[in-house]
PDB file of N, CA and C in Angstrom:
ATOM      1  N   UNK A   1       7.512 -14.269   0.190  1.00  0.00           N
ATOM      2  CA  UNK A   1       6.786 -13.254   0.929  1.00  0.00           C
ATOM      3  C   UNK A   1       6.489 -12.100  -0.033  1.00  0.00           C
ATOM      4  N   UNK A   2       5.399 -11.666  -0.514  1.00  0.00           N
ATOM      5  CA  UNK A   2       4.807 -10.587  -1.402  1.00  0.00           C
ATOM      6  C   UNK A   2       5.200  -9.056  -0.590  1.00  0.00           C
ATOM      7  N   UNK A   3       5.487  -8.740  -1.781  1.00  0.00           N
ATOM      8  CA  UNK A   3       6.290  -7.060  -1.784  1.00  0.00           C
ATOM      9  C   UNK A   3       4.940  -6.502  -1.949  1.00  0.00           C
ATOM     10  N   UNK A   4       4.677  -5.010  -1.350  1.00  0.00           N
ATOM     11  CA  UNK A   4       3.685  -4.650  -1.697  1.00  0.00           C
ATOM     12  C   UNK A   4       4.110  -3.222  -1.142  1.00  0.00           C
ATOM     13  N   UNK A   5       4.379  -2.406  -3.086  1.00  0.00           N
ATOM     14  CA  UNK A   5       4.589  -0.708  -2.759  1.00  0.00           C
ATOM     15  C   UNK A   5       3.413   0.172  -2.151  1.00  0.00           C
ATOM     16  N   UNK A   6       3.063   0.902  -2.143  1.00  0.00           N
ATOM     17  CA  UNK A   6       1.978   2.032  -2.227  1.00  0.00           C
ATOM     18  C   UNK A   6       2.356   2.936  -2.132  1.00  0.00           C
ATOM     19  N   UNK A   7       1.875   4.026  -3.248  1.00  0.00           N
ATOM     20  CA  UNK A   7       1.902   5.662  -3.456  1.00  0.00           C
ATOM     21  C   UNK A   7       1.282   6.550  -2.162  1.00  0.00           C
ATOM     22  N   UNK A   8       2.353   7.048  -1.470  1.00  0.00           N
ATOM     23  CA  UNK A   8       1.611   7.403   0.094  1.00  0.00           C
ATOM     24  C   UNK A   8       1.590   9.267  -0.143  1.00  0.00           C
ATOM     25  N   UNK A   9       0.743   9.917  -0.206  1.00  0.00           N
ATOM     26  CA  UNK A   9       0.714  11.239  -0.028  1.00  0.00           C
ATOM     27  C   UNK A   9       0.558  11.678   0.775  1.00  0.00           C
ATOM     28  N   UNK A  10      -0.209  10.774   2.037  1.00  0.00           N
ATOM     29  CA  UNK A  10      -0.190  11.404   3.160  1.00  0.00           C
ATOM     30  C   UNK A  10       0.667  10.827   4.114  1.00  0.00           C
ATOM     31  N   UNK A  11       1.910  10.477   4.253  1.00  0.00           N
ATOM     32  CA  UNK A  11       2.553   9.221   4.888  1.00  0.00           C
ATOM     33  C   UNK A  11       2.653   9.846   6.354  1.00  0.00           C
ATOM     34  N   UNK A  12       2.330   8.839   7.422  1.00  0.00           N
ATOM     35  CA  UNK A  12       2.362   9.861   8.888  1.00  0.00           C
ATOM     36  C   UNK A  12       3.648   9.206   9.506  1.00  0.00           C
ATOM     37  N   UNK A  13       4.338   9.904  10.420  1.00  0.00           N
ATOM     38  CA  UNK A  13       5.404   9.977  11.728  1.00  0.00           C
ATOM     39  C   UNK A  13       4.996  10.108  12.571  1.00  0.00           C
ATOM     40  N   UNK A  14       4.865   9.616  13.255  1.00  0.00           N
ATOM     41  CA  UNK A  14       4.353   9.539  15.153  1.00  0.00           C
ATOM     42  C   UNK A  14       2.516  10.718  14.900  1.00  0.00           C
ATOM     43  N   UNK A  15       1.973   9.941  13.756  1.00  0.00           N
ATOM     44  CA  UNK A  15       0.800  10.711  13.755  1.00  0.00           C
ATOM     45  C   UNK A  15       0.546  11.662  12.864  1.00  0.00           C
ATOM     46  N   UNK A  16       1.556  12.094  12.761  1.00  0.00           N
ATOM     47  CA  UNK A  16       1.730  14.074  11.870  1.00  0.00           C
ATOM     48  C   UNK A  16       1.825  13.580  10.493  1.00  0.00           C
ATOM     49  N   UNK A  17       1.354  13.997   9.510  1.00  0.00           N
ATOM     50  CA  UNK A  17       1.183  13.864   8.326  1.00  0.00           C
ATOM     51  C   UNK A  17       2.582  14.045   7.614  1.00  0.00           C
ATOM     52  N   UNK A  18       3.736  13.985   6.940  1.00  0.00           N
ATOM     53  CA  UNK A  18       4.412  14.018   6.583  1.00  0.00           C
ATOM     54  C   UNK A  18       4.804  14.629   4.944  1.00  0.00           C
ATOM     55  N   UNK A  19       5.098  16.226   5.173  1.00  0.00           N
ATOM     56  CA  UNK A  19       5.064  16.555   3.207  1.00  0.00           C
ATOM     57  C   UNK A  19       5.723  15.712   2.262  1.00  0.00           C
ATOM     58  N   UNK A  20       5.000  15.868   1.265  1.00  0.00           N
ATOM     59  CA  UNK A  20       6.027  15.132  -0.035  1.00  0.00           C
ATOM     60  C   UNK A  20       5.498  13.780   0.224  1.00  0.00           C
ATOM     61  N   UNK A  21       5.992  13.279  -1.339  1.00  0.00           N
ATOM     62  CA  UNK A  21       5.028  11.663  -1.869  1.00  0.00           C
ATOM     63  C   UNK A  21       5.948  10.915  -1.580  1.00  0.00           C
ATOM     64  N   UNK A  22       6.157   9.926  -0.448  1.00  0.00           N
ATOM     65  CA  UNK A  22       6.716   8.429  -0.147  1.00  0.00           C
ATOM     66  C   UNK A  22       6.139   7.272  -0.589  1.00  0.00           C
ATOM     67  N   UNK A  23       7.167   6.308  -0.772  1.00  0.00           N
ATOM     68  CA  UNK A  23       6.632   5.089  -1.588  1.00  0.00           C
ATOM     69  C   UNK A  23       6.814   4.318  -0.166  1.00  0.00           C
ATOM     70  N   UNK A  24       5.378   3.528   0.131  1.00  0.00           N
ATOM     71  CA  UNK A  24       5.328   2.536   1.323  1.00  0.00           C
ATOM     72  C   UNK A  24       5.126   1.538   1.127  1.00  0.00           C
ATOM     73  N   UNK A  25       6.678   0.728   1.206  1.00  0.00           N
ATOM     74  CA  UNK A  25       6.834  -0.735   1.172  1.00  0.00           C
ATOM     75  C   UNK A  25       6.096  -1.569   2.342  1.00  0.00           C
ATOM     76  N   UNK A  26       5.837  -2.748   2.332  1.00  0.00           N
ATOM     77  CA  UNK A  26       5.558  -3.458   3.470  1.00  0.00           C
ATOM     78  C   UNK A  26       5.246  -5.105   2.682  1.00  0.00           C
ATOM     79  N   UNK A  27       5.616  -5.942   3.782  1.00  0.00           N
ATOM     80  CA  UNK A  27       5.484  -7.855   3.406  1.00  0.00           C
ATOM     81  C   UNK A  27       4.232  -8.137   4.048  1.00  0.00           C
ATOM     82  N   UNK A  28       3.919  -9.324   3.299  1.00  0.00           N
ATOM     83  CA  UNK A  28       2.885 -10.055   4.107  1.00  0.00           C
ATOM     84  C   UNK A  28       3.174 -11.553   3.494  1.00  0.00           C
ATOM     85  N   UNK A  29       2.837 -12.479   4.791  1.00  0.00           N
ATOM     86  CA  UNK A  29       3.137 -13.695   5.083  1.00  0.00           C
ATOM     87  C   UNK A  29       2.290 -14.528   3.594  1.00  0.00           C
ATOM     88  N   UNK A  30       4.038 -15.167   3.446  1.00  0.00           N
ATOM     89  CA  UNK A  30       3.359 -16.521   1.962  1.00  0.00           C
ATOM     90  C   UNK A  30       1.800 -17.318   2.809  1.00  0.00           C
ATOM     91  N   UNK A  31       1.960 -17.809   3.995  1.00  0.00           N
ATOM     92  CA  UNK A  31       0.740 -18.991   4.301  1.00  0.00           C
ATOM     93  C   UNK A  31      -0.615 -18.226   4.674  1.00  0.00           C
ATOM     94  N   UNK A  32      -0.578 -16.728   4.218  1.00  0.00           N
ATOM     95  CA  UNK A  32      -1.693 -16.022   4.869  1.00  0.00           C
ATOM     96  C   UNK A  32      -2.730 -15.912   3.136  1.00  0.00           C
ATOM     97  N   UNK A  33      -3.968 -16.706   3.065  1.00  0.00           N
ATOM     98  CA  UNK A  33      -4.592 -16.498   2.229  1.00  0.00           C
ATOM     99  C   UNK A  33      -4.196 -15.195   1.729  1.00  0.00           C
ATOM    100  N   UNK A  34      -5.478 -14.688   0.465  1.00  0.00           N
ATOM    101  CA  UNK A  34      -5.690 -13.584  -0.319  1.00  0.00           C
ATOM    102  C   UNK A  34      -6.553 -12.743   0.857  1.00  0.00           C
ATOM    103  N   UNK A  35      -7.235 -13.327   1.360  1.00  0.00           N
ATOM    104  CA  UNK A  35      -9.007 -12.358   2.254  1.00  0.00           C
ATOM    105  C   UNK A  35      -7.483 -11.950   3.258  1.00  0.00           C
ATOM    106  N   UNK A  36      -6.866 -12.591   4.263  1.00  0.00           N
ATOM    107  CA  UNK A  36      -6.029 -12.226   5.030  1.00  0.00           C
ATOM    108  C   UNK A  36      -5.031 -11.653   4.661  1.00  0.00           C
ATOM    109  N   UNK A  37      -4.340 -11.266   3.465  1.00  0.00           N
ATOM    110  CA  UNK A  37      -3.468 -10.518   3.003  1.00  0.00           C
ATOM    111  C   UNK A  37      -4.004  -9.061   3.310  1.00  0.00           C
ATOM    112  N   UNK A  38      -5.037  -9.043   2.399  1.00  0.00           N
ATOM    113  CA  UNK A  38      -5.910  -7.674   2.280  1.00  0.00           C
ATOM    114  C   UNK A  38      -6.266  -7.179   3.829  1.00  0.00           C
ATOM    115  N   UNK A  39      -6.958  -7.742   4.742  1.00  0.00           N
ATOM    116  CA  UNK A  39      -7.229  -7.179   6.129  1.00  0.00           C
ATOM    117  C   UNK A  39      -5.886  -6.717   6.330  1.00  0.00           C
ATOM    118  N   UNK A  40      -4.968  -7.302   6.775  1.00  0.00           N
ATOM    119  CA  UNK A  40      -4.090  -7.230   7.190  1.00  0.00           C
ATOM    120  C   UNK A  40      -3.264  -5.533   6.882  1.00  0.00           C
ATOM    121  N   UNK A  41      -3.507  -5.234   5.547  1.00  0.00           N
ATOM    122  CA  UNK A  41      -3.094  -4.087   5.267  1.00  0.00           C
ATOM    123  C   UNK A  41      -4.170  -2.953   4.895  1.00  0.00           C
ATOM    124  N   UNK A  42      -5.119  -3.625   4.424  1.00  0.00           N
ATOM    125  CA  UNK A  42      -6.677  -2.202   4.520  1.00  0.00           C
ATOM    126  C   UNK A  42      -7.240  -2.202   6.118  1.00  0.00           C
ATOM    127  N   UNK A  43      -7.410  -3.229   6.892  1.00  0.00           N
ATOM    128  CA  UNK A  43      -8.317  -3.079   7.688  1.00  0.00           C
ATOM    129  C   UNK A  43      -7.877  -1.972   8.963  1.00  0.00           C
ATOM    130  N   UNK A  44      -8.991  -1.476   9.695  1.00  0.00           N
ATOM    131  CA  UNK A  44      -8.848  -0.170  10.583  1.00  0.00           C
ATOM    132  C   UNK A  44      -7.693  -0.230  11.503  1.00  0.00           C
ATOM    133  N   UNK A  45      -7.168  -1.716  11.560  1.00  0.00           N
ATOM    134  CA  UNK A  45      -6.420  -1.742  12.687  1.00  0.00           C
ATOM    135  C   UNK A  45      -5.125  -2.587  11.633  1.00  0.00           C
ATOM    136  N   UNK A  46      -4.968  -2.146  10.878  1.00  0.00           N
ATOM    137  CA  UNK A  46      -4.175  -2.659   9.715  1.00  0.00           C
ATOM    138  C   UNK A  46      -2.689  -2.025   9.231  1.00  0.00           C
ATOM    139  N   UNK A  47      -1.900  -2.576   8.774  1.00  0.00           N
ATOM    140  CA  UNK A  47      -0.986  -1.408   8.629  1.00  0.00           C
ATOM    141  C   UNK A  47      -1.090  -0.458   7.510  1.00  0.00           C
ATOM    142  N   UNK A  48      -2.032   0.052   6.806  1.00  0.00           N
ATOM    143  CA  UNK A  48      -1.771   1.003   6.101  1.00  0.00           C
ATOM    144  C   UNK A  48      -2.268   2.516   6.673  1.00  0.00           C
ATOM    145  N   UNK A  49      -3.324   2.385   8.150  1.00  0.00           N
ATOM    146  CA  UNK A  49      -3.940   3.106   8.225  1.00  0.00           C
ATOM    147  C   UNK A  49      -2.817   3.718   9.050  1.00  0.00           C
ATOM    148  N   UNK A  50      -2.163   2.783  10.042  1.00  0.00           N
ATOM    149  CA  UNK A  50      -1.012   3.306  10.571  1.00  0.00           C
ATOM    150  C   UNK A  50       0.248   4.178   9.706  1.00  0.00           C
ATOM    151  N   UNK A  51       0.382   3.827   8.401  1.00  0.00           N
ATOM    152  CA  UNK A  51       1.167   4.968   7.649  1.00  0.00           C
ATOM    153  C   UNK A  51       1.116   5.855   7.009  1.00  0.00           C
ATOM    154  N   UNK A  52      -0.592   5.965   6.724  1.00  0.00           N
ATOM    155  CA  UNK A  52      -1.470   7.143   5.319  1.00  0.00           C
ATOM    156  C   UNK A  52      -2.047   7.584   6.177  1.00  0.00           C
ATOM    157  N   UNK A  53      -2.804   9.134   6.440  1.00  0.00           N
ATOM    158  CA  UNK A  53      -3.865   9.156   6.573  1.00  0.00           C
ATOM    159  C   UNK A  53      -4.798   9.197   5.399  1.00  0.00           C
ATOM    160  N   UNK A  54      -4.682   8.663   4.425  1.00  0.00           N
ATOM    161  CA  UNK A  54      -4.993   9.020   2.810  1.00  0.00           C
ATOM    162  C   UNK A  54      -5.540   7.652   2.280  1.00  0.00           C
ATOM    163  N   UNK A  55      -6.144   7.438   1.227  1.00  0.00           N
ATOM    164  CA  UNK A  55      -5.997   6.185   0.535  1.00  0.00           C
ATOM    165  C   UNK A  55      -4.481   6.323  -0.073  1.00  0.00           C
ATOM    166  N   UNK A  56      -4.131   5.508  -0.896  1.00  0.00           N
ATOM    167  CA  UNK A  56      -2.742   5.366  -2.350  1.00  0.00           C
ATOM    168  C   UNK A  56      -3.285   5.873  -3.311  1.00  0.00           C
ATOM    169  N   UNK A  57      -2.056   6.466  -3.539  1.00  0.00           N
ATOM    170  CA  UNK A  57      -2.145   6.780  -4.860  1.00  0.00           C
ATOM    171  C   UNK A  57      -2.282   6.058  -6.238  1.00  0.00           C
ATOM    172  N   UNK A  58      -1.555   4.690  -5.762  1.00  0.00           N
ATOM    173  CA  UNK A  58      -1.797   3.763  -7.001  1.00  0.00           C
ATOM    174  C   UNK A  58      -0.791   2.694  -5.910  1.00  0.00           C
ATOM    175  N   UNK A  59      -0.641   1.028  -6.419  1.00  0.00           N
ATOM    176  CA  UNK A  59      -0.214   0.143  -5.890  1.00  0.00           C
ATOM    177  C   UNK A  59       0.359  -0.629  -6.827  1.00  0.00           C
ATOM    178  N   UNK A  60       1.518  -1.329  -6.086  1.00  0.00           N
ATOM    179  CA  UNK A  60       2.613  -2.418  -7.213  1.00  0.00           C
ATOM    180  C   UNK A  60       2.915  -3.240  -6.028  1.00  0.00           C
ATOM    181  N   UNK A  61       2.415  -4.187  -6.682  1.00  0.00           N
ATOM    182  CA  UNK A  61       2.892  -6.067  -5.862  1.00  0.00           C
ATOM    183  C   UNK A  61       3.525  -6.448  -6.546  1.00  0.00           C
ATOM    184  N   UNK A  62       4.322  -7.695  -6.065  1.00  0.00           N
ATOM    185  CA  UNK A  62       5.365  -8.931  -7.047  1.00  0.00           C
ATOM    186  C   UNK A  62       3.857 -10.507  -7.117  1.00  0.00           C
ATOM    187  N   UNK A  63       2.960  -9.739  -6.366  1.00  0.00           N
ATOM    188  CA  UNK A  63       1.886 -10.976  -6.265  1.00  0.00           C
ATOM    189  C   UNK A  63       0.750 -10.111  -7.327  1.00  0.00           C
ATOM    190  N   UNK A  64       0.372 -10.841  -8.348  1.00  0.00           N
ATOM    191  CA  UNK A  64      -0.324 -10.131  -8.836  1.00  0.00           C
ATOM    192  C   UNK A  64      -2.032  -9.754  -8.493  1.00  0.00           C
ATOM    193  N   UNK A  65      -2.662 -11.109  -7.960  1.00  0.00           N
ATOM    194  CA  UNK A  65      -3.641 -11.297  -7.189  1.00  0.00           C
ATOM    195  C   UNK A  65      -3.828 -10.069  -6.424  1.00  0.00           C
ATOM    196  N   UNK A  66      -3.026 -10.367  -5.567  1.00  0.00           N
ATOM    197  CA  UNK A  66      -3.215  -9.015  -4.378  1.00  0.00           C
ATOM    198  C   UNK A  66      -2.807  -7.784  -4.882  1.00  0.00           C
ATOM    199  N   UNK A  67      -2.088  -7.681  -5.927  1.00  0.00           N
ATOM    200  CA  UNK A  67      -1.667  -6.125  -6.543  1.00  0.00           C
ATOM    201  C   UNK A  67      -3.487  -6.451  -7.033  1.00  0.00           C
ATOM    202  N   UNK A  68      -3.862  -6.889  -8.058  1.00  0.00           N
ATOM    203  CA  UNK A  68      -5.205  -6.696  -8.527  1.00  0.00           C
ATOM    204  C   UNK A  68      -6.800  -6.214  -7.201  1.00  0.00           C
ATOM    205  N   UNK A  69      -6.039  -6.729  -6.008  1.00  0.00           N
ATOM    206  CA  UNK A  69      -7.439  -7.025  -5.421  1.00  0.00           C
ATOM    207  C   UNK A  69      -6.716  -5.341  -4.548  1.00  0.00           C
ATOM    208  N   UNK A  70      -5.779  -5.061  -4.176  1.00  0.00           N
ATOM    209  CA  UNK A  70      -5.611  -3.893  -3.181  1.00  0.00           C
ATOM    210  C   UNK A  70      -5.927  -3.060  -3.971  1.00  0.00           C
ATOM    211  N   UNK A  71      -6.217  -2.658  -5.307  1.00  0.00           N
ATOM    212  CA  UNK A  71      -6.398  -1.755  -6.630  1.00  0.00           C
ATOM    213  C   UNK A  71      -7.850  -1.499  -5.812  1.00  0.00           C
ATOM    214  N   UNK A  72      -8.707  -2.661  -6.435  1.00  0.00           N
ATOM    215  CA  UNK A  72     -10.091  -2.558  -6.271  1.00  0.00           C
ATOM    216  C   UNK A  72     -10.531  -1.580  -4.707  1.00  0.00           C
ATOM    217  N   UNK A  73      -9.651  -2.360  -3.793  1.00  0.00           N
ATOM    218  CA  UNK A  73     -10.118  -1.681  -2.341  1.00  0.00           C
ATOM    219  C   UNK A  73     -10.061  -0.637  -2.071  1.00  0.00           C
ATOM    220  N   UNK A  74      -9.377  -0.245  -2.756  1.00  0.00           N
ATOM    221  CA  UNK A  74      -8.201   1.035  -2.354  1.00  0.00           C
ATOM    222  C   UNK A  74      -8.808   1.910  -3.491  1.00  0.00           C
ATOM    223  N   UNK A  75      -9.087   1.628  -4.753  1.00  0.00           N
ATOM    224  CA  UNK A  75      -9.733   2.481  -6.065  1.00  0.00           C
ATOM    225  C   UNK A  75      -8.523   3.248  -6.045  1.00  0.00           C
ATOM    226  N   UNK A  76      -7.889   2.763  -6.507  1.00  0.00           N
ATOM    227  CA  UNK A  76      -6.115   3.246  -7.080  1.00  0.00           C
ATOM    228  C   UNK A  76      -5.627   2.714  -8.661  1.00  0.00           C
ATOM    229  N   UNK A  77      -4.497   2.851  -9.097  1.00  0.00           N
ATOM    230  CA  UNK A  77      -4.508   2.432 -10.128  1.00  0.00           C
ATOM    231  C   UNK A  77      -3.369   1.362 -10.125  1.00  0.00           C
ATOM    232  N   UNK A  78      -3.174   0.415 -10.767  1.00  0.00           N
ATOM    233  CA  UNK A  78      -2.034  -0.415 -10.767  1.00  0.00           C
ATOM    234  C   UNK A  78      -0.604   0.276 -11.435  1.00  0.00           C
ATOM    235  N   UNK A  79       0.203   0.143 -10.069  1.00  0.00           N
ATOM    236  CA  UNK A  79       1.736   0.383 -11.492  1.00  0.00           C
ATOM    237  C   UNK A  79       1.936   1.937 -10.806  1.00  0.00           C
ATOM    238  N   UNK A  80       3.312   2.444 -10.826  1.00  0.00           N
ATOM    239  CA  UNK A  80       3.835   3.072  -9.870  1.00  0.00           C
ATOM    240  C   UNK A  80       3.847   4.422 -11.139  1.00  0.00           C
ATOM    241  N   UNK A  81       3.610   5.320 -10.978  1.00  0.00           N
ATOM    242  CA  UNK A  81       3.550   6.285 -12.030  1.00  0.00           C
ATOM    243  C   UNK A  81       5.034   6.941 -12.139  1.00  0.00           C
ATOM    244  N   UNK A  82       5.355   7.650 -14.030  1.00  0.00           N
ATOM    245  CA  UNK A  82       6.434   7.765 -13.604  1.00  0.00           C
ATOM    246  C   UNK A  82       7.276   8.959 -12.928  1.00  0.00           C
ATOM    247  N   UNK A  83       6.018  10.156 -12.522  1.00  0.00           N
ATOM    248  CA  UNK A  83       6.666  10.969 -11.794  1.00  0.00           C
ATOM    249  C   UNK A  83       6.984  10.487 -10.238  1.00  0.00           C
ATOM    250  N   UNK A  84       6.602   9.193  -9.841  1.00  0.00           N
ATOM    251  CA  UNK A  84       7.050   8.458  -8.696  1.00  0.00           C
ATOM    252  C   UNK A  84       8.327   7.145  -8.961  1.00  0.00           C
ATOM    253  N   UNK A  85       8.966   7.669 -10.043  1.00  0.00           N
ATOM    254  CA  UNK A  85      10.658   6.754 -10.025  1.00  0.00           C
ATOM    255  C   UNK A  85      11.181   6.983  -9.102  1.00  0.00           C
ATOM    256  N   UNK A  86      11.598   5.900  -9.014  1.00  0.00           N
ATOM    257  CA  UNK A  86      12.815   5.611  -8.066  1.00  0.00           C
ATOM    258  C   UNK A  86      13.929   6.257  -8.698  1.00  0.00           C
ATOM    259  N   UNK A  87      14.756   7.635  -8.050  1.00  0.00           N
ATOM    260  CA  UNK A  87      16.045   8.352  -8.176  1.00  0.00           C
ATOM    261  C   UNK A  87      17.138   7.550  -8.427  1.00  0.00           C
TER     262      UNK A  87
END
């Protein structure tokens, strides 16, 4: 099942925008093509819209495909920057 970070600046809670930069994990299913990976997390009714109101800041998969193709959608950069380490 593909890991998939994103750099969230705008990360929301019950709606409300949330201060400060969170890193938003989320899976998507091994038998779900590449086209269905991507809806699944860009599209309007998708889960990213439910956690940003923002695009990412940049994106890191363990799938490289879909790390390459959520880059393009998203116009982010690959690879987690390093003022966004993990503490």
């Amino acid at each position: 099942m593909p890991t998939v970070r994103l750099g969230n600046k705008a990360a929301l809670d019950r709606g409300q925008v949330i201060e400060g930069n969170q890193v938003t994990t989320m899976n998507v299913l091994d038998e779900d093509d590449l086209a269905t990976r991507i809806r699944t997390i860009t599209h309007a009714d998708g889960l990213w819209p439910r956690m940003s109101s923002a695009p990412p800041a940049w994106v890191e998969c363990d799938d490289p495909e879909l790390e390459a193709a959520l880059a393009e959608q998203f116009g982010c950069p690959v690879g987690r920057p390093k003022k966004w380490a993990v503490a």
